[in-house]
Protein backbone atom coordinates (compact mmCIF):
# COMPACT_ATOMS: atom_id res chain seq x y z
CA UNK A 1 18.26 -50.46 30.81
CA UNK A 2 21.44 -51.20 32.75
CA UNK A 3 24.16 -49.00 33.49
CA UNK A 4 26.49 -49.96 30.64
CA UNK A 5 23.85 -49.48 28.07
CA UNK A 6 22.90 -45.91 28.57
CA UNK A 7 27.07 -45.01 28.93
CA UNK A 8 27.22 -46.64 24.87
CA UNK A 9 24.14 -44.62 24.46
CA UNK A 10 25.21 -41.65 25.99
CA UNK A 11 28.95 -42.29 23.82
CA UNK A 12 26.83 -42.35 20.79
CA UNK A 13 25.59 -38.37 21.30
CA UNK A 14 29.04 -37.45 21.85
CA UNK A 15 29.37 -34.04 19.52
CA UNK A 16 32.69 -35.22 18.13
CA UNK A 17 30.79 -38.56 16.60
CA UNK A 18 28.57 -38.10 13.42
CA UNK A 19 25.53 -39.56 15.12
CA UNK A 20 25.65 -37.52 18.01
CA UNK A 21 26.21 -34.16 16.22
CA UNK A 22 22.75 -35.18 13.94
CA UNK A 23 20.90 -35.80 17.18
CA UNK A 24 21.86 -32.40 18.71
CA UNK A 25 21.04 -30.95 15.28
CA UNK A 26 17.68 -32.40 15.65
CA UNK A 27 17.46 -31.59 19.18
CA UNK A 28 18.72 -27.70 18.56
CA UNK A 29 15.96 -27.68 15.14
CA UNK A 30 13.06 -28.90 17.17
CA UNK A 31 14.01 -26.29 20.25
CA UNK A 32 14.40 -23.79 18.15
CA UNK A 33 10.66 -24.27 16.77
CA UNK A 34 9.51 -24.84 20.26
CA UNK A 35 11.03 -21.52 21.39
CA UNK A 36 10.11 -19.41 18.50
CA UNK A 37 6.48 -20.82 18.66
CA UNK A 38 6.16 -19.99 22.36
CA UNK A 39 7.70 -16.29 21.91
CA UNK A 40 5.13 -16.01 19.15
CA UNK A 41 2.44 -17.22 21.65
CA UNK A 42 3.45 -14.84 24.47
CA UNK A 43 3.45 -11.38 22.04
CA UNK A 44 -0.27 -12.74 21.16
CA UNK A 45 -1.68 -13.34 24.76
CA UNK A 46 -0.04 -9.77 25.93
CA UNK A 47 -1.43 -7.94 22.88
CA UNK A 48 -4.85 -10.01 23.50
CA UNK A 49 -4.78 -8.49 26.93
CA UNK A 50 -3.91 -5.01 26.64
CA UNK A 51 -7.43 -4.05 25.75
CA UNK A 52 -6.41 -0.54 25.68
CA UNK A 53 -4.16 -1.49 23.18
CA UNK A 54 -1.38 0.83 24.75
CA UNK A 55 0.89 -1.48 22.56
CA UNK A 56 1.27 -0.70 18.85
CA UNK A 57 0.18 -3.92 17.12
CA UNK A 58 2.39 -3.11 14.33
CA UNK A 59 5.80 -2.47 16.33
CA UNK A 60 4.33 -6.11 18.51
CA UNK A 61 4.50 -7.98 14.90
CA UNK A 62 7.89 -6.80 13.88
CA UNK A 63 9.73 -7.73 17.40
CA UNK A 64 8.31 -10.86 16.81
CA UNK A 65 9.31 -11.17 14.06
CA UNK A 66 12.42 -9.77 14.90
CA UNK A 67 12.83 -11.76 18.33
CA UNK A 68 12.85 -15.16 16.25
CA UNK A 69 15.59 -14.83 14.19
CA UNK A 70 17.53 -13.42 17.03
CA UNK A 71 16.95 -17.33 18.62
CA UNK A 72 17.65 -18.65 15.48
CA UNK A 73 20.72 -16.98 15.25
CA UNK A 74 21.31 -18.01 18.95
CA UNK A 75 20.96 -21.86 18.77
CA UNK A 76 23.03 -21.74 15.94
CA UNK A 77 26.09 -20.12 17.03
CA UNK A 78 25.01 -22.39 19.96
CA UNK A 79 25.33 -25.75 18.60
CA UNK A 80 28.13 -24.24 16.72
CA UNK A 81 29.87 -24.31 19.50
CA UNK A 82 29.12 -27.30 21.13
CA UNK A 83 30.58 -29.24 18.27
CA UNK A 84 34.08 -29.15 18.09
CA UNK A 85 34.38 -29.76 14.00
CA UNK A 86 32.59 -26.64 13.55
CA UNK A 87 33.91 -24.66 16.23
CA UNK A 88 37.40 -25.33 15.12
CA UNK A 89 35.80 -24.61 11.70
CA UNK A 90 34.76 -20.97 12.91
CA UNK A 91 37.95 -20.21 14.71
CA UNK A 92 39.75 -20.50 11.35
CA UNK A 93 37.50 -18.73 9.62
CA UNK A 94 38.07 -15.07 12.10
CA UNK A 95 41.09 -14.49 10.03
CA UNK A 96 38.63 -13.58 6.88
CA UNK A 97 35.93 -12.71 9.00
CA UNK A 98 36.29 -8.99 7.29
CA UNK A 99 36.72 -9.71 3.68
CA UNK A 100 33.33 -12.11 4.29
CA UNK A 101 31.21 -9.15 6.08
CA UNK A 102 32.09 -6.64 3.48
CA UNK A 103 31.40 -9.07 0.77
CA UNK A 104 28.07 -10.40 2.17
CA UNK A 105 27.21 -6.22 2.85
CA UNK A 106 27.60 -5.77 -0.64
CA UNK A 107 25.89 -8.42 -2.06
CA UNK A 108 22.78 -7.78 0.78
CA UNK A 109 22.76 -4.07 0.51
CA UNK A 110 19.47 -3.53 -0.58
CA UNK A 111 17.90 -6.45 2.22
CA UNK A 112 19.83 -4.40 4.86
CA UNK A 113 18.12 -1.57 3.86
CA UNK A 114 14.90 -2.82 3.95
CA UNK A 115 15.90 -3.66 7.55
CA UNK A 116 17.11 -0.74 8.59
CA UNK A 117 14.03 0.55 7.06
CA UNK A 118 11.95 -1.11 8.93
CA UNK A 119 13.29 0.05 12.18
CA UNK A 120 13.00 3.05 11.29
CA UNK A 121 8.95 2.91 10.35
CA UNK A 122 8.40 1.03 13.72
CA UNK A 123 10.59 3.71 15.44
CA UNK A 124 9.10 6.92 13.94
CA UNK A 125 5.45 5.63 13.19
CA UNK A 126 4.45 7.27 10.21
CA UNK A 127 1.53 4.82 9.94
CA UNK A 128 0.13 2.19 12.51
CA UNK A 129 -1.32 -1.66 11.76
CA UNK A 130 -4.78 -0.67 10.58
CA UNK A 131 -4.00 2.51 8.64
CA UNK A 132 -4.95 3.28 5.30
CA UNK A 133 -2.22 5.21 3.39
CA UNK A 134 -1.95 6.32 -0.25
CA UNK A 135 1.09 5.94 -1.50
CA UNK A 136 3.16 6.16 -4.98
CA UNK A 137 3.88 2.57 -6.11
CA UNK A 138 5.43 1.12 -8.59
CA UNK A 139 2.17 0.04 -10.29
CA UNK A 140 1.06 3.78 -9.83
CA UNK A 141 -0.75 5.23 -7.16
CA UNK A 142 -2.21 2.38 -4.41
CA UNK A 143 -4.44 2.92 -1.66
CA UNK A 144 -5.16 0.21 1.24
CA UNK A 145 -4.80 -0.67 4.38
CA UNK A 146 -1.48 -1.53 6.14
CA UNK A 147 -2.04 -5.46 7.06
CA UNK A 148 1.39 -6.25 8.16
CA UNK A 149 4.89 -4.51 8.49
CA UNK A 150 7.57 -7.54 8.08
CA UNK A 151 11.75 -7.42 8.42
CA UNK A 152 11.87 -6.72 4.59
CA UNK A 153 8.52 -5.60 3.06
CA UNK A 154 4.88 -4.21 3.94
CA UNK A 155 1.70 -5.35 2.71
CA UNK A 156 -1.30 -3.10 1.94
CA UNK A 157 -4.65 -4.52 0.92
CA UNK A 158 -6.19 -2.37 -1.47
CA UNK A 159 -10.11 -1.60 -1.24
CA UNK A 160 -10.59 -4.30 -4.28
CA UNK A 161 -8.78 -6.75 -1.65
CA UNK A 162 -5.71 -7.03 -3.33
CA UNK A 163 -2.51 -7.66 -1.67
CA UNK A 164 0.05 -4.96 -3.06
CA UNK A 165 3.82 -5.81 -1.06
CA UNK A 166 6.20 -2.85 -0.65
CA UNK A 167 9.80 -2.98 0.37
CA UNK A 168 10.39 -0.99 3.33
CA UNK A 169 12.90 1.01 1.57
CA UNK A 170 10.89 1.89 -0.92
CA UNK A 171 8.16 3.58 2.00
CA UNK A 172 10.72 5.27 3.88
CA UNK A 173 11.85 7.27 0.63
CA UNK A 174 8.84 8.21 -1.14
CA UNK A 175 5.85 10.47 0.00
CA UNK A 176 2.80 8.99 1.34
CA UNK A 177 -0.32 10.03 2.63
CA UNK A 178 -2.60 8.89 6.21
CA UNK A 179 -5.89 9.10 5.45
CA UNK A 180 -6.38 7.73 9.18
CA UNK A 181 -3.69 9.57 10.82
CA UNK A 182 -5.95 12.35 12.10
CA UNK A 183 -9.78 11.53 10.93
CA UNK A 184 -10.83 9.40 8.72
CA UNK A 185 -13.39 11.81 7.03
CA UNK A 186 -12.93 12.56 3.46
CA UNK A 187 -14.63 14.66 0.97
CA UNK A 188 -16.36 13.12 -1.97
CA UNK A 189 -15.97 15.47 -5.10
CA UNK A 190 -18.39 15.08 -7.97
CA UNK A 191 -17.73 16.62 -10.72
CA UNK A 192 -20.17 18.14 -13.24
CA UNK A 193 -21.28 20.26 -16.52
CA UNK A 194 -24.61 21.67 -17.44
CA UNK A 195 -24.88 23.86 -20.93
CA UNK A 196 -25.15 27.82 -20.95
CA UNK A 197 -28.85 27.37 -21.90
CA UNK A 198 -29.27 24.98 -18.78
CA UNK A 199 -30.15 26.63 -15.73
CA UNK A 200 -27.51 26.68 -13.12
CA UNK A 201 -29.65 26.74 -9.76
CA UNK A 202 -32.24 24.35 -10.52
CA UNK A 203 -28.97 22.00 -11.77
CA UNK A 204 -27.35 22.48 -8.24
CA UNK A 205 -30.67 22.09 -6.55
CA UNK A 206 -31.12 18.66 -8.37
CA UNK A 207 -27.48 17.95 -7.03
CA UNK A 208 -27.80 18.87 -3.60
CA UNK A 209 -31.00 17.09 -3.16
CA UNK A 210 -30.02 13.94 -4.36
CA UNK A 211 -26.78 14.04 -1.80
CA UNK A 212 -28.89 14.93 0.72
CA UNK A 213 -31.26 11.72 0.39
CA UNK A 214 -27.56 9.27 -0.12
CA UNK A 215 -27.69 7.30 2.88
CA UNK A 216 -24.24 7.25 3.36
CA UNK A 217 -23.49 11.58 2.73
CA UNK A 218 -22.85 13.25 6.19
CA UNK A 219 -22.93 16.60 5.46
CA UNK A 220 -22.74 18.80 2.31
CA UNK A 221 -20.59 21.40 2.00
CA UNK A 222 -21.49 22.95 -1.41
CA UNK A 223 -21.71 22.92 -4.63
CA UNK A 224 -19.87 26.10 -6.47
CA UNK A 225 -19.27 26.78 -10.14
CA UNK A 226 -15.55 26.08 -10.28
CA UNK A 227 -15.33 26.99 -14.30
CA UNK A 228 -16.90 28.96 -17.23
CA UNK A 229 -15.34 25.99 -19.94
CA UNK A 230 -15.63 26.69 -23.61
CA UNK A 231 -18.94 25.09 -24.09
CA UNK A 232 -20.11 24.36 -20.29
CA UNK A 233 -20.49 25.39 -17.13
CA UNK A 234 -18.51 23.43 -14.72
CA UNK A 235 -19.87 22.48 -10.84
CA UNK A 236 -18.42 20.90 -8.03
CA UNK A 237 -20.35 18.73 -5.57
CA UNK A 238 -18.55 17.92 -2.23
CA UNK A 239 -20.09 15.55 0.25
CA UNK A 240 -18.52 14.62 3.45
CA UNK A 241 -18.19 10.99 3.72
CA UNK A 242 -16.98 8.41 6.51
CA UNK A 243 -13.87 7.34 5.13
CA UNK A 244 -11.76 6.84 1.71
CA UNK A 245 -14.01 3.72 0.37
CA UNK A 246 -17.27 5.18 1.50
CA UNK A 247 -16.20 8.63 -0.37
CA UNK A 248 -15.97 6.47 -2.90
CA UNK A 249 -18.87 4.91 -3.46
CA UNK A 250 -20.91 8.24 -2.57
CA UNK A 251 -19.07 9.93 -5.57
CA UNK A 252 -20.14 6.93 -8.26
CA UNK A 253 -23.38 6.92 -7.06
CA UNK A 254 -24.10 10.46 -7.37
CA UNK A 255 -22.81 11.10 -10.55
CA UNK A 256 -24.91 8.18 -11.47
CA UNK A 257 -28.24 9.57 -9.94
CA UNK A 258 -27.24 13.39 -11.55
CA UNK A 259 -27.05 12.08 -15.23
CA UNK A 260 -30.02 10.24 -14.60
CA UNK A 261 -32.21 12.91 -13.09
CA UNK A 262 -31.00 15.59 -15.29
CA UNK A 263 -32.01 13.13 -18.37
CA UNK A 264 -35.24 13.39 -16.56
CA UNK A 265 -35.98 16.83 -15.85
CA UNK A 266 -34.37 17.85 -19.39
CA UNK A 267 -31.04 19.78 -18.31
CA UNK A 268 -28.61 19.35 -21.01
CA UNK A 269 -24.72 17.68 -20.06
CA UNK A 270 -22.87 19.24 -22.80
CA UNK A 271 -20.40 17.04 -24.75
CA UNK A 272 -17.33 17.71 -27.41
CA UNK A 273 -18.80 17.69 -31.07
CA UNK A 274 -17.00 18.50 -34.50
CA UNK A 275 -18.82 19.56 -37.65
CA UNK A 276 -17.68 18.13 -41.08
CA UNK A 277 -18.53 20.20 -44.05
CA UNK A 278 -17.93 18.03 -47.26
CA UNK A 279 -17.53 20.28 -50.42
CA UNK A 280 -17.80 18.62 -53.69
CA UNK A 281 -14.12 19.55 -55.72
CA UNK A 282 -16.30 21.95 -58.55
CA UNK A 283 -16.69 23.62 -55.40
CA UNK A 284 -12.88 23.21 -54.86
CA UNK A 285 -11.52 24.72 -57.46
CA UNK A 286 -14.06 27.76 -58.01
CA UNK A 287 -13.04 29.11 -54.33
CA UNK A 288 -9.28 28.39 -55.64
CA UNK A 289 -10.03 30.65 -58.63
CA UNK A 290 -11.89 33.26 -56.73
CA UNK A 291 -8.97 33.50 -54.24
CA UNK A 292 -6.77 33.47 -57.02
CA UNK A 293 -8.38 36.20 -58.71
CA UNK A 294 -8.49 38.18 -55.48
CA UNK A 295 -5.11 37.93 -54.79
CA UNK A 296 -4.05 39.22 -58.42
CA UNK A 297 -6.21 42.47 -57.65
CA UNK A 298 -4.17 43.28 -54.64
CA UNK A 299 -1.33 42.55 -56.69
């Protein structure tokens, strides 16, 4: 390739030709991805090495996350500038520049928000990557684990691995509730009724036995009457467990293994019953006479 050749060459990447505004387009897109991809790659290897993990994983995620639309925004003003259509474009657009940031604010109010929002959660740390929080959803109340905080929305996955997405927003202004903020020990609650002919400590001995052979129950810490109902006596089983889903799984196993054994050694679980009395209507209308009649001697 002479001289001559790579000047017409050179000519045709000019930024004020077509062609050579494409080519830096291309050449801006594919440095862009190259950029973004090796930010992406240096966050992972430091958060790879910092085996004391001294760096929050979730605040790591959302400056990445955070740090690549920053270049994207960069090459793009960028190659903006380096061709002169669309600089000369830009400079004409200043003089609306405010009539276009208040309309864009208004029409991405609530994606702002969920920005903003997401500062904030990274800044204050109400939860950490990892956590599981119980919070009031849409859907109703969802428990899972926090699996990633992005610009806009965070993702929990539930203990029946669903994936339920949040706006940020919508955390920052509602209560919630870190089950792995402090320990991760819960109490498993199992709830249940014997009759008033049923004998109440050989019931809670039955109870307390069969926590204390569940593999998974740490420690007990009682089982009290918590109620004298209208036609049973109400108990309370609590069982320390490991965490949330192990709770769990201790409470529908043991309230499994109590109606079971109780079956077994005859204590009765009371249940809601109604009697029907059917009266024929000769029956009917001789208690309408008597009252009748009874009412006219008081008369």
């Amino acid at each position: 390739m002479n001289w001559q050749a790579l000047q017409s060459w050179l000519l045709q990447l000019h930024p004020n030709t077509w062609s050579g505004a494409l080519a830096l387009l291309v050449l801006f897109w594919v440095g862009g991805l190259i950029a973004s991809a090796l930010l992406r790659r240096t966050i992972r290897m430091i958060i790879q090495r910092d085996h004391d993990q001294r760096i929050d994983r979730m605040a790591a995620s959302f400056m990445s996350k955070l740090a690549s639309v920053f270049v994207w925004i960069f090459i793009v003003m960028l190659y903006a500038h380096m061709i002169p259509a669309l600089d000369r474009l830009g400079t004409a657009l200043l003089a609306s520049v405010s009539v276009a940031s208040i309309v864009i604010g208004l029409a991405a109010q609530s994606t702002l928000a969920n920005f903003v929002a997401g500062i904030s959660l990274i800044f204050y740390k109400p939860f950490r990557m990892g956590d599981r929080i119980q919070i009031n959803a849409p859907t109703g109340l969802e428990t899972g684990i926090v699996e990633d905080v992005s610009l806009g929305y965070t993702v929990l996955q539930t203990f029946d691995n669903r994936r339920v997405i949040i706006s940020n927003s919508t955390i920052s202004n509602t209560i919630m509730v870190n089950l792995t903020a402090v320990h991760p020990r819960v109490m498993a609650i199992v709830p249940f009724s014997i009759s008033y002919n049923s004998d109440i400590d050989k019931a809670r001995a039955i109870a307390v036995g069969l926590a204390e052979s569940h593999p998974q129950a740490n420690e007990i810490a009682g089982c009290p009457v918590v109620l004298l109902g209208a036609s049973s006596v109400d108990l309370s089983l609590r069982v320390w467990a490991a965490d949330p889903s192990v709770a769990w799984t201790v409470k529908v196993e043991l309230t499994e293994q109590i109606k079971k054994r109780f079956d077994a050694e005859g204590i009765e679980i009371p249940y809601a019953y109604q009697n029907v009395i059917l009266k024929s209507p000769s029956e009917t209308s001789k208690a309408d006479q008597t009252a009748g009649k009874d009412i006219g001697r008081q008369a």
